[in-house]
Protein backbone atom coordinates (compact mmCIF):
# COMPACT_ATOMS: atom_id res chain seq x y z
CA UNK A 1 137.15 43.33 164.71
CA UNK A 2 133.23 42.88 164.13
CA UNK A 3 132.93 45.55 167.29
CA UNK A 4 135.09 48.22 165.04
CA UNK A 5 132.89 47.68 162.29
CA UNK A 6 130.10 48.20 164.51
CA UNK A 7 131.20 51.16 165.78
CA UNK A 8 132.51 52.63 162.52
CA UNK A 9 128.65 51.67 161.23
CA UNK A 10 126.90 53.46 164.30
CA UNK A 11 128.73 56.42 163.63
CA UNK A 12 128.33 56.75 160.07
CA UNK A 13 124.94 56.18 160.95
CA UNK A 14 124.92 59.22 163.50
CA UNK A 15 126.14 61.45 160.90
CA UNK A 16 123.50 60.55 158.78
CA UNK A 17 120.91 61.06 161.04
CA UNK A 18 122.30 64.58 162.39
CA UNK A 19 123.55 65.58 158.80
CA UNK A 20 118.97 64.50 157.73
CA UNK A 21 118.38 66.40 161.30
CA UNK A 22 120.13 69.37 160.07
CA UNK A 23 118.92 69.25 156.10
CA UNK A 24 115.49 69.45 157.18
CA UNK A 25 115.36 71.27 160.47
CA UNK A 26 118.75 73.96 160.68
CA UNK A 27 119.25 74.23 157.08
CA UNK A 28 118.30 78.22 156.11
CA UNK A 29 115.19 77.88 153.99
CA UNK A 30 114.74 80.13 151.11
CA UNK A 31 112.10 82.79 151.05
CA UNK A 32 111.21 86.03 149.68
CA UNK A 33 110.67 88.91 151.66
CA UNK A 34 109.26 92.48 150.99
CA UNK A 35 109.66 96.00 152.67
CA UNK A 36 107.17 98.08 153.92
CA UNK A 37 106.29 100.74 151.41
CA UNK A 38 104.29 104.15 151.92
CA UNK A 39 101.86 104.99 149.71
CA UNK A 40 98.26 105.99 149.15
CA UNK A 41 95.62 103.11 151.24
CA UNK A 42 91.67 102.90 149.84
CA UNK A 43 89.27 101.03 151.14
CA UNK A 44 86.41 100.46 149.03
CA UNK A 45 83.55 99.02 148.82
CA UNK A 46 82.85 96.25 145.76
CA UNK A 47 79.69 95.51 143.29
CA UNK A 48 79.07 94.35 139.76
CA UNK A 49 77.32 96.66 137.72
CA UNK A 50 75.50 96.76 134.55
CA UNK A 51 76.48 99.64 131.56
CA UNK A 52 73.28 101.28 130.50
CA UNK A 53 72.24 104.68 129.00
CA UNK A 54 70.74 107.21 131.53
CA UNK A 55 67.58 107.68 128.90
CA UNK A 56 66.10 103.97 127.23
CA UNK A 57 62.76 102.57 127.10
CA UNK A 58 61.89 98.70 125.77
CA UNK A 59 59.27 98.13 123.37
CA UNK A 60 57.26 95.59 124.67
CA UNK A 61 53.82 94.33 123.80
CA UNK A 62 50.41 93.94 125.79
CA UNK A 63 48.54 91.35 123.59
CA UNK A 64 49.40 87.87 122.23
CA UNK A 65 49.71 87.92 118.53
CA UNK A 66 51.25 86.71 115.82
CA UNK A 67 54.19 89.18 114.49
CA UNK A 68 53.95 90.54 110.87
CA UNK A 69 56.39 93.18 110.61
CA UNK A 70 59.67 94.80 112.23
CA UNK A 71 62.04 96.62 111.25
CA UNK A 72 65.30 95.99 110.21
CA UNK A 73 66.71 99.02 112.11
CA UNK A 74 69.03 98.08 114.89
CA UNK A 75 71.68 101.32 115.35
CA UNK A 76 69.15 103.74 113.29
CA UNK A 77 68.36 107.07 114.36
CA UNK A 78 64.25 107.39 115.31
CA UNK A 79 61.84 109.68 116.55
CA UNK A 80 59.46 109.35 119.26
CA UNK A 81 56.47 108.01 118.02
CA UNK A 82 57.97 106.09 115.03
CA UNK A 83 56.46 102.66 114.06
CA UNK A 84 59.07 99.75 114.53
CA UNK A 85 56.80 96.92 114.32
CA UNK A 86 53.02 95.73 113.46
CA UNK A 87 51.34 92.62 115.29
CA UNK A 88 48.64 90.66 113.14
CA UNK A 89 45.22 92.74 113.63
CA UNK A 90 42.69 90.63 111.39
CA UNK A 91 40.50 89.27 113.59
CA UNK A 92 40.52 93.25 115.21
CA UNK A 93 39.65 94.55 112.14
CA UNK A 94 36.92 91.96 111.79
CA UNK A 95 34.98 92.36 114.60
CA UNK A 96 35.71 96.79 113.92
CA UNK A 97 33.39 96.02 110.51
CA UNK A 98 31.02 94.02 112.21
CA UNK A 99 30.86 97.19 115.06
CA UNK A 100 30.38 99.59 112.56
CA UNK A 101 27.76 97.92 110.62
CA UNK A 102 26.14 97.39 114.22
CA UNK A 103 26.14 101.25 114.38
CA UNK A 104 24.65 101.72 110.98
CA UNK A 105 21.99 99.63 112.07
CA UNK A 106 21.58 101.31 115.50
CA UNK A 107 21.83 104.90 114.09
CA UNK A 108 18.83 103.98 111.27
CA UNK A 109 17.03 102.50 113.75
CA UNK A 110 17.07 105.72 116.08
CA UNK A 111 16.19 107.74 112.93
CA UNK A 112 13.24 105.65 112.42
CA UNK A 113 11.98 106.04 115.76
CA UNK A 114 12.52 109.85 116.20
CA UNK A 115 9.96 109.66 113.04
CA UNK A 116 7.79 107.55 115.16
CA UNK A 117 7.86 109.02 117.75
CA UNK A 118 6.80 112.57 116.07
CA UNK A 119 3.96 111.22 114.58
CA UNK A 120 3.01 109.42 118.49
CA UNK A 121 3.45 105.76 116.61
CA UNK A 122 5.71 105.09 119.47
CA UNK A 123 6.37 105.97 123.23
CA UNK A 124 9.02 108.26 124.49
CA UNK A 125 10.93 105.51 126.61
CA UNK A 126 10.92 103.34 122.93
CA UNK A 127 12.65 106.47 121.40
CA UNK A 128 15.03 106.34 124.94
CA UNK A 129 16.00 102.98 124.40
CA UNK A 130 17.18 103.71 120.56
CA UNK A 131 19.11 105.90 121.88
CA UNK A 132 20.62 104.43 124.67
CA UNK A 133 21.82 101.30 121.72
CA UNK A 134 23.48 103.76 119.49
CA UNK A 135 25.31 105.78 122.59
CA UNK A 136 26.36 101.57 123.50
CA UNK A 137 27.83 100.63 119.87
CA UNK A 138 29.27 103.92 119.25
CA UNK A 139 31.39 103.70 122.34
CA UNK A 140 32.22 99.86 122.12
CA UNK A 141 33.32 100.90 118.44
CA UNK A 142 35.54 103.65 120.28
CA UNK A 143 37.29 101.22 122.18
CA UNK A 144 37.86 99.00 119.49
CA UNK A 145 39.61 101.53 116.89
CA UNK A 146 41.41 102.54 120.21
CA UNK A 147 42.63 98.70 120.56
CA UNK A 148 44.09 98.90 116.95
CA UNK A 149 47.04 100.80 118.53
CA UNK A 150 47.78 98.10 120.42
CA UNK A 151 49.12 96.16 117.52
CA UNK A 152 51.05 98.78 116.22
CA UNK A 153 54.92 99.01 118.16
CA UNK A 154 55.83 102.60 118.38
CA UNK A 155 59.15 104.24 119.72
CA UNK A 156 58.15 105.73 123.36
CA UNK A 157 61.42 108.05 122.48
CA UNK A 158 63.68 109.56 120.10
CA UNK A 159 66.94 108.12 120.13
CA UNK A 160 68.71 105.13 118.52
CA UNK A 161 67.51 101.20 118.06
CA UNK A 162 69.97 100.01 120.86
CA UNK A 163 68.58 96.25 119.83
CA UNK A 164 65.85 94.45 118.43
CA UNK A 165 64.56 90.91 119.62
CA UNK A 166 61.54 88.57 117.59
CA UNK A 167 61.30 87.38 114.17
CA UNK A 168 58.19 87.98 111.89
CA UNK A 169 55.85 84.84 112.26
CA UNK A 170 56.76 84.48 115.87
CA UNK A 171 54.07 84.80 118.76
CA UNK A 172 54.67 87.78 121.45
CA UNK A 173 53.48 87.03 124.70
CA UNK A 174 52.28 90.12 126.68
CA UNK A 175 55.39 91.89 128.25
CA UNK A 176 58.10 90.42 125.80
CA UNK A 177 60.29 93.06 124.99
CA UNK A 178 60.98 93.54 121.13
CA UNK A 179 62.90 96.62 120.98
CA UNK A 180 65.38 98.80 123.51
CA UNK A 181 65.70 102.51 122.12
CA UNK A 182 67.19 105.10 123.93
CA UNK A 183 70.28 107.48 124.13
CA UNK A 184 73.91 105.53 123.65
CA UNK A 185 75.38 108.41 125.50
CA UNK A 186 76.05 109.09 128.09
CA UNK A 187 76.30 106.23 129.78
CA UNK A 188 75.51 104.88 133.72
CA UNK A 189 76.55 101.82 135.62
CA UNK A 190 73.38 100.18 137.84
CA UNK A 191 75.54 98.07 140.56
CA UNK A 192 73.86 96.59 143.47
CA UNK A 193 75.04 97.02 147.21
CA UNK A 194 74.69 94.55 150.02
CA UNK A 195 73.08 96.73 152.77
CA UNK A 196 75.53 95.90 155.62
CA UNK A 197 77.83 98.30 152.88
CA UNK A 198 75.29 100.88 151.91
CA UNK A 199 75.90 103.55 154.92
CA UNK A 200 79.36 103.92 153.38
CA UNK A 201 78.59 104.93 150.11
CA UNK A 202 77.66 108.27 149.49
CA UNK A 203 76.53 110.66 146.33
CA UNK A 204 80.13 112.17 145.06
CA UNK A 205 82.36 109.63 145.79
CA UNK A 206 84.62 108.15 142.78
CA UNK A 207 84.72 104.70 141.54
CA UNK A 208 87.16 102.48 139.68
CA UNK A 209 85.69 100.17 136.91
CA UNK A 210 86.96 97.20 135.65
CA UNK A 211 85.75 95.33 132.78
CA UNK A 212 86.94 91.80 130.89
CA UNK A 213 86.70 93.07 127.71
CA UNK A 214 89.52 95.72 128.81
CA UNK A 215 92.18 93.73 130.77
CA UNK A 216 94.37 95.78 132.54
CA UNK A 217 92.30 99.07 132.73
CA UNK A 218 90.42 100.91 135.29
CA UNK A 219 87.68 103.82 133.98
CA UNK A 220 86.96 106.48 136.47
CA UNK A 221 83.13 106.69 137.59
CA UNK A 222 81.16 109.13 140.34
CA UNK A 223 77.85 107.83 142.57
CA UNK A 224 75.64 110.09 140.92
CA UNK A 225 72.58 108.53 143.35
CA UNK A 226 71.22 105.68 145.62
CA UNK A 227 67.87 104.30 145.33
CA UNK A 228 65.61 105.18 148.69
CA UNK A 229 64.35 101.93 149.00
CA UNK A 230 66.14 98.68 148.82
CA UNK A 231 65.45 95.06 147.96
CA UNK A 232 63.68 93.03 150.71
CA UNK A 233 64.97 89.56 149.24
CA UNK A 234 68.44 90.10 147.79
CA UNK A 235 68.75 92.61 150.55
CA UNK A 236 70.43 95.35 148.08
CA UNK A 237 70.47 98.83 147.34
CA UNK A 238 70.43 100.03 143.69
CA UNK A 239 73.46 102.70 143.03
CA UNK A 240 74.05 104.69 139.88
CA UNK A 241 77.30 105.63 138.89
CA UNK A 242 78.29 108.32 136.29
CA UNK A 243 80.76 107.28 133.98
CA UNK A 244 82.91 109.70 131.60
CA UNK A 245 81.87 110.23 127.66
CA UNK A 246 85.09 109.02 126.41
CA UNK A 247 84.77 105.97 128.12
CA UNK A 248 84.81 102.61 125.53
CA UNK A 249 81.96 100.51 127.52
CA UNK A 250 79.42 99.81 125.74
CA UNK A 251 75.61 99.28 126.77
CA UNK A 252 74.64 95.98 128.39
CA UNK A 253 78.12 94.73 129.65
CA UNK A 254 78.88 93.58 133.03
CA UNK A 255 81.99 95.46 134.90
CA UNK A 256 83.48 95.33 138.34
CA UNK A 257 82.98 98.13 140.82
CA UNK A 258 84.95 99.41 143.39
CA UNK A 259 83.40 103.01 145.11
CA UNK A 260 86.58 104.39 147.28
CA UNK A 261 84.67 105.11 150.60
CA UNK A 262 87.72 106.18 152.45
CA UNK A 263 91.42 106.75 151.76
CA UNK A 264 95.01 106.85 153.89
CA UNK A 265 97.21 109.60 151.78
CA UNK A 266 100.45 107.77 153.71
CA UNK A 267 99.52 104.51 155.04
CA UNK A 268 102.29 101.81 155.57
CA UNK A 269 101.68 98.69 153.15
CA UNK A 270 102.22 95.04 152.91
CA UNK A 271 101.35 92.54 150.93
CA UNK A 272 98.17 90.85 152.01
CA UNK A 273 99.49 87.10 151.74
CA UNK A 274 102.29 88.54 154.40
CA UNK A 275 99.28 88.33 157.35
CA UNK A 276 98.31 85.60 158.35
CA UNK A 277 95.39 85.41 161.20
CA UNK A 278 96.74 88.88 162.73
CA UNK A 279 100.47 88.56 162.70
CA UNK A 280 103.48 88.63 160.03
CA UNK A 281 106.67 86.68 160.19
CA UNK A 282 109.54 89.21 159.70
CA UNK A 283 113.36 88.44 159.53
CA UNK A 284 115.78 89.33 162.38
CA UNK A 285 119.37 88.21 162.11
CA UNK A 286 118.80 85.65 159.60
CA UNK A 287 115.74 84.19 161.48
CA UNK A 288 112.14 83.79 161.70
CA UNK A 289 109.96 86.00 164.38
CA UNK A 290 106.42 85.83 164.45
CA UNK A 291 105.11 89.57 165.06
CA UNK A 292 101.69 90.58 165.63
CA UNK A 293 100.36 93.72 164.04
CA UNK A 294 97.17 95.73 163.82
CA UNK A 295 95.79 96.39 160.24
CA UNK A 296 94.09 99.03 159.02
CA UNK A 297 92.48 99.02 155.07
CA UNK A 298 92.50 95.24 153.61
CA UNK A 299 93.31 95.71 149.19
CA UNK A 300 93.04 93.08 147.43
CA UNK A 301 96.64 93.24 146.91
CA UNK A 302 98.31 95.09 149.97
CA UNK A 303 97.25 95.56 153.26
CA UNK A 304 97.67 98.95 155.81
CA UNK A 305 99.79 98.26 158.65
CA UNK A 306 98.41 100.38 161.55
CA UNK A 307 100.90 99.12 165.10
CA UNK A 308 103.32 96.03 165.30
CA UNK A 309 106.08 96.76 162.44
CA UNK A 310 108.26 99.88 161.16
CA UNK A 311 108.83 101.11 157.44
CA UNK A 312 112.57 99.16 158.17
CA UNK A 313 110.98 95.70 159.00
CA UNK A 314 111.09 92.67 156.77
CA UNK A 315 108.81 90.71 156.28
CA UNK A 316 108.20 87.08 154.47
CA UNK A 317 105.91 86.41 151.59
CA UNK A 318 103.64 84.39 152.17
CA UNK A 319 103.48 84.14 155.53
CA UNK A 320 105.78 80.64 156.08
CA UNK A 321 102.78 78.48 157.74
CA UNK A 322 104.74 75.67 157.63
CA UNK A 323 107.81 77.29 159.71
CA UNK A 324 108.59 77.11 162.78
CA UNK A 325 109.94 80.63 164.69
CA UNK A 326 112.90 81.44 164.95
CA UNK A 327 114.40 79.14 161.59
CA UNK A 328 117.05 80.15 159.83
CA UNK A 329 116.15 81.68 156.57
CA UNK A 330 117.66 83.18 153.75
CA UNK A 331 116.33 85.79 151.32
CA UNK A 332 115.42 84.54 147.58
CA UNK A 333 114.37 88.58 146.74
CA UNK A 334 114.57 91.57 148.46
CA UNK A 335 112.01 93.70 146.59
């Protein structure tokens, strides 16, 4: 009876295998498909931009000296012309004395010798030189008082104190900007675009903002212009953007751009992780069939469908990499 057993073990074993065979290989597998929908397609092109006010200067400075007064006016209202800071100016006001006592000196001196030189004590080119000492310290002293501005940090424009940087006691370096004043509204975005995308951005067109500190909502924004010349290195052009009044960005944050360069007013959609490498897998009579299609605008969510599928196909999401064609599926959700 060993041979029955034998057999009886072979064929259990037979049905295991086929009833394995048929588990992983003709067993439907579960996925989720989506319809075609019809709806508005926009391609776009995509930047990060900077908020900033259309009208701001920076304070900066052009000597190195020690700080010895700013304001404490960050948000305050000023005028053009207003004092927001003083660098130390001792050692300028030093050497302004020692100038002017040099053109005390100079100017007696001249006096004396126009004396001289009436009563022929000295020669004409003595009375020259005089002169030529007093017209040297008088404008080296110009220069000088001129130089005091220097230390004094002015407003270049009325407006409000959009920030303030430095500390008194610290040391500004030439260039280091101390104060940003300008107009908090209205408001422009500065974005950057790569130069293979420039030709398709024009003055007019509207763009959709994006910005972490509002999850969830888009602000509405025009190209207002586009910079002539762009950036050799980075290989960028420098776009402005209008953005409405009532918008709630403020100055200095970073937001995502999107400038709508063309739209589709009824273009057939899918969801982008349906395509896969120029073809979709859609469902016919329970099974897999690989499909090529043509596509159109590329979202980041949903892509346009131009040739391959109708508005009645179904198709898998994601495409099912992993799947053969023509396995037998079965749907999970039928959005």
């Amino acid at each position: 009876m060993a041979w029955v057993r034998g057999l009886f073990l072979t064929a259990a074993l037979s049905a295991l295998v086929g009833g394995g065979w048929w588990w992983l290989n003709a067993r439907p597998v579960e996925v989720v498909i989506a319809a075609p929908v019809r709806a508005e397609a926009a391609e776009v092109v995509y930047a990060t931009g900077i908020v900033e006010p259309r009208k701001w200067a920076k304070v900066t400075t052009v000597i190195r000296e020690r700080i010895v007064d700013l304001c404490r006016c960050e948000g305050d209202e000023i005028v053009a012309g207003q004092v927001l800071g003083r660098l130390d100016d001792g050692d300028q006001r030093a050497a302004l004395r020692e100038l002017e006592a040099r053109e005390l000196f100079a100017t007696s001196e001249l006096e004396r010798t126009v004396d001289l030189l009436k009563r022929n004590v000295v020669s004409q080119q003595a009375y020259e030189r005089a002169k030529t000492e007093v017209a040297q310290v008088q404008a080296t002293l110009a220069a000088a008082r001129a130089k005091l501005d220097d230390y004094v940090l002015r407003s270049p424009l009325e407006g409000t104190v959009l920030r303030s940087d430095g500390a008194v006691g610290e040391v500004a370096e030439p260039g280091q900007v101390l104060f940003w004043v300008g107009q908090p509204r209205p408001l422009e975005i500065v974005a950057d675009i790569n130069e293979e995308d420039i030709p398709r951005v024009l003055v007019g067109q509207r763009a959709l903002l994006g910005a972490d500190a509002f999850p969830g909502q888009r602000f509405q924004a025009g190209v207002q212009s586009i910079t002539p010349k762009g950036d050799p290195v980075a290989k960028t052009y420098r776009v402005r953007l209008k953005v409405p009044d009532d918008a709630p960005l403020r100055i200095g944050m970073t937001v995502e751009v999107n400038i709508v360069v063309r739209t589709v007013p009824d273009a057939l959609l899918i969801p982008r992780p349906a395509v896969d490498s120029g073809r979709v897998a859609v469902v016919e009579a329970g099974r897999l069939r690989f499909q090529p299609v043509r596509v159109g605008i590329r979202g980041a969510e949903r892509v346009e469908v131009l040739d391959g599928i109708g508005q009645d196909a179904r198709v898998v999401v994601p495409f099912p990499v992993k799947l053969p064609e023509g396995r037998a599926i079965v749907a999970a959700t039928s959005p």
